[in-house]
N, C-alpha and C. Protein backbone atom coordinates (compact mmCIF):
# COMPACT_ATOMS: atom_id res chain seq x y z
N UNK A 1 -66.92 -126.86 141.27
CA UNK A 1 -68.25 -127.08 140.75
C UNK A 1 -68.30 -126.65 139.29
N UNK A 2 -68.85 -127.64 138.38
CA UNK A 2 -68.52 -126.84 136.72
C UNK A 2 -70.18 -126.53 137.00
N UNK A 3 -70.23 -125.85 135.29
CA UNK A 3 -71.20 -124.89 135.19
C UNK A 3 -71.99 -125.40 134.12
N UNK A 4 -71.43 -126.80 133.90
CA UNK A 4 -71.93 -127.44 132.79
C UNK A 4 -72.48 -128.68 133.10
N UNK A 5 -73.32 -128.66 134.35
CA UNK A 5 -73.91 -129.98 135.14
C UNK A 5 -75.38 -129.62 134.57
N UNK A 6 -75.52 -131.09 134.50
CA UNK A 6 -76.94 -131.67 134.10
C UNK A 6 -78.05 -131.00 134.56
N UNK A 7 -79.63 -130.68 134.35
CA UNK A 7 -80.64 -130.76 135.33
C UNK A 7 -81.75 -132.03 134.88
N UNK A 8 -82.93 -132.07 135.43
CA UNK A 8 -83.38 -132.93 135.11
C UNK A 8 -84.40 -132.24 134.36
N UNK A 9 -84.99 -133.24 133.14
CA UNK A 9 -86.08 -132.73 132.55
C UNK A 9 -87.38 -132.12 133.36
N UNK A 10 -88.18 -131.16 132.45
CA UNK A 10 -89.55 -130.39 133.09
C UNK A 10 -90.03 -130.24 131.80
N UNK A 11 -91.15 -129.94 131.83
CA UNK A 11 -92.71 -130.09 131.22
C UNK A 11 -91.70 -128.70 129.98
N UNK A 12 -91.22 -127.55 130.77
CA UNK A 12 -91.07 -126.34 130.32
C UNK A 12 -89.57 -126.54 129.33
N UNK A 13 -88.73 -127.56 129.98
CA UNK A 13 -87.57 -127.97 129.03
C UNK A 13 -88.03 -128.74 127.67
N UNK A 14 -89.27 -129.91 127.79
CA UNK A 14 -89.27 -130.58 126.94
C UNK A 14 -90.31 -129.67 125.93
N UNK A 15 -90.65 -128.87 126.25
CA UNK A 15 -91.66 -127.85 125.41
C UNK A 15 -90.33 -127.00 123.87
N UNK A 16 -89.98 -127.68 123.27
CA UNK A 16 -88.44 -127.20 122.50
C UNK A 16 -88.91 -126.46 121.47
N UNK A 17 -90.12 -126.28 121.24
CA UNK A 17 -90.86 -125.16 120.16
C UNK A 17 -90.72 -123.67 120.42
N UNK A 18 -90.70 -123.40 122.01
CA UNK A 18 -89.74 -121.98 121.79
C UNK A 18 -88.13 -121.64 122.09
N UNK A 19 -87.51 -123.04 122.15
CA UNK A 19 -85.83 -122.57 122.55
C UNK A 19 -85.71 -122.06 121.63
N UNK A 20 -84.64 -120.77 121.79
CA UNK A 20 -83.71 -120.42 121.59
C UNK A 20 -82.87 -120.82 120.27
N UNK A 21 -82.57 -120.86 119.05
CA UNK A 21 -82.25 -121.11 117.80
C UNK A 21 -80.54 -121.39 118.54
N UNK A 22 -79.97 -120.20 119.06
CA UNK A 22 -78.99 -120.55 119.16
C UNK A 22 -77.94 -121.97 120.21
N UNK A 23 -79.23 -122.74 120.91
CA UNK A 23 -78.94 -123.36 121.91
C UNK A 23 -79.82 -124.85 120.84
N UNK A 24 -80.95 -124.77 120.27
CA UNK A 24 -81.70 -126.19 119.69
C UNK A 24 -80.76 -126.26 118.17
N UNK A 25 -79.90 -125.41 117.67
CA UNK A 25 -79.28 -126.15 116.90
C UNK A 25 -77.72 -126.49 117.04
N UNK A 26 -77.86 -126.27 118.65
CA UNK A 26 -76.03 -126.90 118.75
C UNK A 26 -75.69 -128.35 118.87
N UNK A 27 -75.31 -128.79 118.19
CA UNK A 27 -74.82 -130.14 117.61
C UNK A 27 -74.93 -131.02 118.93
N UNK A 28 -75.18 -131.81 118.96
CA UNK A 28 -74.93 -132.67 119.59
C UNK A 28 -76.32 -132.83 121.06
N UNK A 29 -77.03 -131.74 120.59
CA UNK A 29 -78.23 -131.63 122.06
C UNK A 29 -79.26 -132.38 121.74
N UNK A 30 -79.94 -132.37 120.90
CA UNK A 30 -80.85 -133.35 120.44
C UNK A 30 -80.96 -134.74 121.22
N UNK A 31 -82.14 -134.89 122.16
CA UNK A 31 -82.28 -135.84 123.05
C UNK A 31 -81.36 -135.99 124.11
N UNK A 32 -81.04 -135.26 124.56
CA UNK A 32 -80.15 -134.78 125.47
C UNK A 32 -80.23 -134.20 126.60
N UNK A 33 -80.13 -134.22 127.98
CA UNK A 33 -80.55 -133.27 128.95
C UNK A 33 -79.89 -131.80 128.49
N UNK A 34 -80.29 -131.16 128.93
CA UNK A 34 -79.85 -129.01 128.65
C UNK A 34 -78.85 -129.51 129.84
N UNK A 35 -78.14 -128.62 129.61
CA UNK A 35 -77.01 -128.35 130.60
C UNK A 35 -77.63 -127.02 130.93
N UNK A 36 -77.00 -126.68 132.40
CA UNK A 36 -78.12 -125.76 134.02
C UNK A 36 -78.05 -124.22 132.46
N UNK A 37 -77.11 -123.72 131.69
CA UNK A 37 -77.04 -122.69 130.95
C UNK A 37 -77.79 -122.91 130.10
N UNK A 38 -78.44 -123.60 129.31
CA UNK A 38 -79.76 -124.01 128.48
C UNK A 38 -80.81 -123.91 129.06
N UNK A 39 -80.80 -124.22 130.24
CA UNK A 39 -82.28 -124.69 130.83
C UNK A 39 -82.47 -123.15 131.01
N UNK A 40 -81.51 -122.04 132.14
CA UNK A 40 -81.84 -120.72 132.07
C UNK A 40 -82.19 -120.51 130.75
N UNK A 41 -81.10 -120.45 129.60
CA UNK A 41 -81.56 -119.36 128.67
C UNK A 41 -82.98 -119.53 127.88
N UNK A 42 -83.59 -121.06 128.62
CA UNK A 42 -84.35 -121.17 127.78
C UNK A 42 -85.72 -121.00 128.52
N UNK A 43 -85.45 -120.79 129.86
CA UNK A 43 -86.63 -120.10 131.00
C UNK A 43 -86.94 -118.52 130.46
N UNK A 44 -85.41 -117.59 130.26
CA UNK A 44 -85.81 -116.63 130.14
C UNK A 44 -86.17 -116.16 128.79
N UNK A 45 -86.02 -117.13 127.65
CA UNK A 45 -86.22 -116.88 126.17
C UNK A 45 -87.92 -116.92 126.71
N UNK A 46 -88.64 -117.59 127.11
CA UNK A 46 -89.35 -118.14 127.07
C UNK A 46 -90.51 -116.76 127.72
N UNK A 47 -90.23 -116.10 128.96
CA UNK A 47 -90.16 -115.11 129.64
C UNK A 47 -90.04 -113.52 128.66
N UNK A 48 -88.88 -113.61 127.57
CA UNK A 48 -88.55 -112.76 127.03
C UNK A 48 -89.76 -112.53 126.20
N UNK A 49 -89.77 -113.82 125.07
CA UNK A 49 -91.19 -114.17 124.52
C UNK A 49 -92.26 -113.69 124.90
N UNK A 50 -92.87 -113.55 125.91
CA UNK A 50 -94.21 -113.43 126.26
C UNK A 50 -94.00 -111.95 126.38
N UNK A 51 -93.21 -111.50 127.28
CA UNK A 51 -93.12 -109.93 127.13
C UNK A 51 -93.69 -109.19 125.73
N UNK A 52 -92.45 -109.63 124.53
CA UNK A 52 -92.42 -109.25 123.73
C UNK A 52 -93.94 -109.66 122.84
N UNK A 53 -94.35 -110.98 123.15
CA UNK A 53 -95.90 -110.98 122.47
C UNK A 53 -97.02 -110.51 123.51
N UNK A 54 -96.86 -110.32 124.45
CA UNK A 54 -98.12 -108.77 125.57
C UNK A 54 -97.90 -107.83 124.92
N UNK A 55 -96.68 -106.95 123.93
CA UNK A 55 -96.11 -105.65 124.33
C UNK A 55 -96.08 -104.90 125.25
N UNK A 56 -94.67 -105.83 125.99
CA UNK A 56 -94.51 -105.46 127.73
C UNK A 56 -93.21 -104.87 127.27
N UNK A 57 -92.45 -103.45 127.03
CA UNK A 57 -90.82 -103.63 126.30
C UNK A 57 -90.13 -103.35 127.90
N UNK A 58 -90.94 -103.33 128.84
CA UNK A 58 -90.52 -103.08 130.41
C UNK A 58 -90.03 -103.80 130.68
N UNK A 59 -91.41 -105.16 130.89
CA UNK A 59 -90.65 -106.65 130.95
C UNK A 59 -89.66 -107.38 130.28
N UNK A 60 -89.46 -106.93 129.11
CA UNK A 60 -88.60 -107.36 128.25
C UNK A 60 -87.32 -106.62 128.28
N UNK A 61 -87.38 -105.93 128.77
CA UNK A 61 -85.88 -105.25 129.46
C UNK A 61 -85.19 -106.00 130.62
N UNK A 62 -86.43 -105.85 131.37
CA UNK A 62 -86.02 -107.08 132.54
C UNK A 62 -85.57 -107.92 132.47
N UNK A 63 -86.05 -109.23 131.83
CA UNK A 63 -85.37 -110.17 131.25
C UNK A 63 -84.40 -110.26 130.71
N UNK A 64 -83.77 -108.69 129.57
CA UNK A 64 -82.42 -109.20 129.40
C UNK A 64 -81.56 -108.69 130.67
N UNK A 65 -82.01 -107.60 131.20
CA UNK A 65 -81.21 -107.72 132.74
C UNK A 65 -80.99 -108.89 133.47
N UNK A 66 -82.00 -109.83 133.38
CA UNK A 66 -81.84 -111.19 134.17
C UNK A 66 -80.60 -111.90 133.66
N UNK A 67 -80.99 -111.36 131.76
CA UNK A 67 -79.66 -112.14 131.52
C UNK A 67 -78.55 -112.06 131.25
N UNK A 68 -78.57 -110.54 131.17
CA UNK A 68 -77.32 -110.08 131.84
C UNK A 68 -76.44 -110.45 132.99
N UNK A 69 -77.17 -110.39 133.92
CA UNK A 69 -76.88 -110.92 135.57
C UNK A 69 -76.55 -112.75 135.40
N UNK A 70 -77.14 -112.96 134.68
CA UNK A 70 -76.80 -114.84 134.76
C UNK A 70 -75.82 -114.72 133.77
N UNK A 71 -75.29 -114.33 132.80
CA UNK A 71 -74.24 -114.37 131.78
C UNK A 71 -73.09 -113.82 132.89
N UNK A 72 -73.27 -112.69 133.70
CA UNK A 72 -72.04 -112.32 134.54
C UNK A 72 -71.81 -113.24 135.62
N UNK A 73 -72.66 -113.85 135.74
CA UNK A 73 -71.82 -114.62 136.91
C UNK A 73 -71.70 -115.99 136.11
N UNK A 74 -72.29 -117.03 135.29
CA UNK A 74 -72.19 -117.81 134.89
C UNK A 74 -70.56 -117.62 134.05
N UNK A 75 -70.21 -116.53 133.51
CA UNK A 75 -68.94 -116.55 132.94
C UNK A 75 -67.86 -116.45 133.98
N UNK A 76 -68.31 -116.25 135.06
CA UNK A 76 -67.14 -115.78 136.74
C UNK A 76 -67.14 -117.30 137.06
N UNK A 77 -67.82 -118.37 136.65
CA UNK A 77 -67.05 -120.15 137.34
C UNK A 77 -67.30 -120.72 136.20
N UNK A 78 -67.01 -120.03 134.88
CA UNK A 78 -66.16 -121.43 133.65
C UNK A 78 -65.97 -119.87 132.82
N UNK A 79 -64.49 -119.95 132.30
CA UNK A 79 -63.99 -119.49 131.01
C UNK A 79 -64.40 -119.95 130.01
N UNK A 80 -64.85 -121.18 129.63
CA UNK A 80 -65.68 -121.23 128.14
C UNK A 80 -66.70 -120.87 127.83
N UNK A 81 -67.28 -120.08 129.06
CA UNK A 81 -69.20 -120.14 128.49
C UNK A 81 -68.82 -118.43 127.73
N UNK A 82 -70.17 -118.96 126.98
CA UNK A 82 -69.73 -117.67 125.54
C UNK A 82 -71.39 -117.19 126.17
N UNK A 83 -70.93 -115.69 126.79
CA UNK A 83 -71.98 -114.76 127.29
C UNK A 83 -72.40 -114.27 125.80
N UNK A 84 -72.22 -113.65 124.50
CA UNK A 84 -73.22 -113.58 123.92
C UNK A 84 -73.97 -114.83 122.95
N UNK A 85 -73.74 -115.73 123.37
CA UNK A 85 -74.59 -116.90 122.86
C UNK A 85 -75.63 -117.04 123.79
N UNK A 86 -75.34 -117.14 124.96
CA UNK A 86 -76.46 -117.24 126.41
C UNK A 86 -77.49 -116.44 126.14
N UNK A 87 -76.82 -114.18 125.81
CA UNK A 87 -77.90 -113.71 125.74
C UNK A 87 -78.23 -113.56 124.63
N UNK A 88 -78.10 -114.20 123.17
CA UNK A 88 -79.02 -114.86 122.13
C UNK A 88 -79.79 -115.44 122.33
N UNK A 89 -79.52 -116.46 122.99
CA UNK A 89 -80.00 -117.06 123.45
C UNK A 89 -81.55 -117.35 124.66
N UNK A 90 -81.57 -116.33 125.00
CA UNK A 90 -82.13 -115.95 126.12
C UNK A 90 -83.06 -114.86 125.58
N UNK A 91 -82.61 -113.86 124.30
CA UNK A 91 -83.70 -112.90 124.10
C UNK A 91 -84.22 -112.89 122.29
N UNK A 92 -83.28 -114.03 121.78
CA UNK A 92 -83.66 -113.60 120.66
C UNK A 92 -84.99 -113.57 120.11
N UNK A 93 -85.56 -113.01 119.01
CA UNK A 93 -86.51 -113.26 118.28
C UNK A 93 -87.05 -113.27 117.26
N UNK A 94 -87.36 -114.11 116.37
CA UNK A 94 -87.34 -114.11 114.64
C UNK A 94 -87.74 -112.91 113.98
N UNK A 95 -87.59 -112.30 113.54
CA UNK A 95 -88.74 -111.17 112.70
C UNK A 95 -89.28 -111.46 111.50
């Protein structure tokens, strides 16, 4: 099973105003389905986000625990996935 299978679009994928910088400017995504590691990092960017604009730093811990936990196993069935791009991906935020 690769780790780099399709999902199908959602309301919350096509919303691309809060992905992740490090996942909306990788070449080649633009009109593109997310592959299943986009679509997470961009559930929990999204998740991370709101924490961080409530000032929740609880919840926002959580979340990178989540993505912690999805970077460890997502890197345990493919050697190419690059765990700190995921959790850039997943928590960054502009200042």
């Amino acid at each position: 099973m690769s780790a780099m299978s399709e999902v199908t679009w959602s309301a919350a994928v096509v919303d691309g105003g809060e992905t992740a910088d490090a996942f909306a400017s990788h070449p080649g995504l633009a009109g593109q389905r997310p592959t299943v590691e986009e679509f997470i990092a961009h559930v929990l960017h999204r998740a991370h986000h709101a924490a961080q604009a409530s000032d929740a730093p609880g919840e926002a811990r959580a979340v990178l625990g989540l993505a912690l936990l999805f970077a460890e196993e997502l890197a345990a069935i493919s050697e190419e996935f690059d765990r700190l791009r995921f959790i850039q991906a997943a928590t960054y935020e502009p200042t």
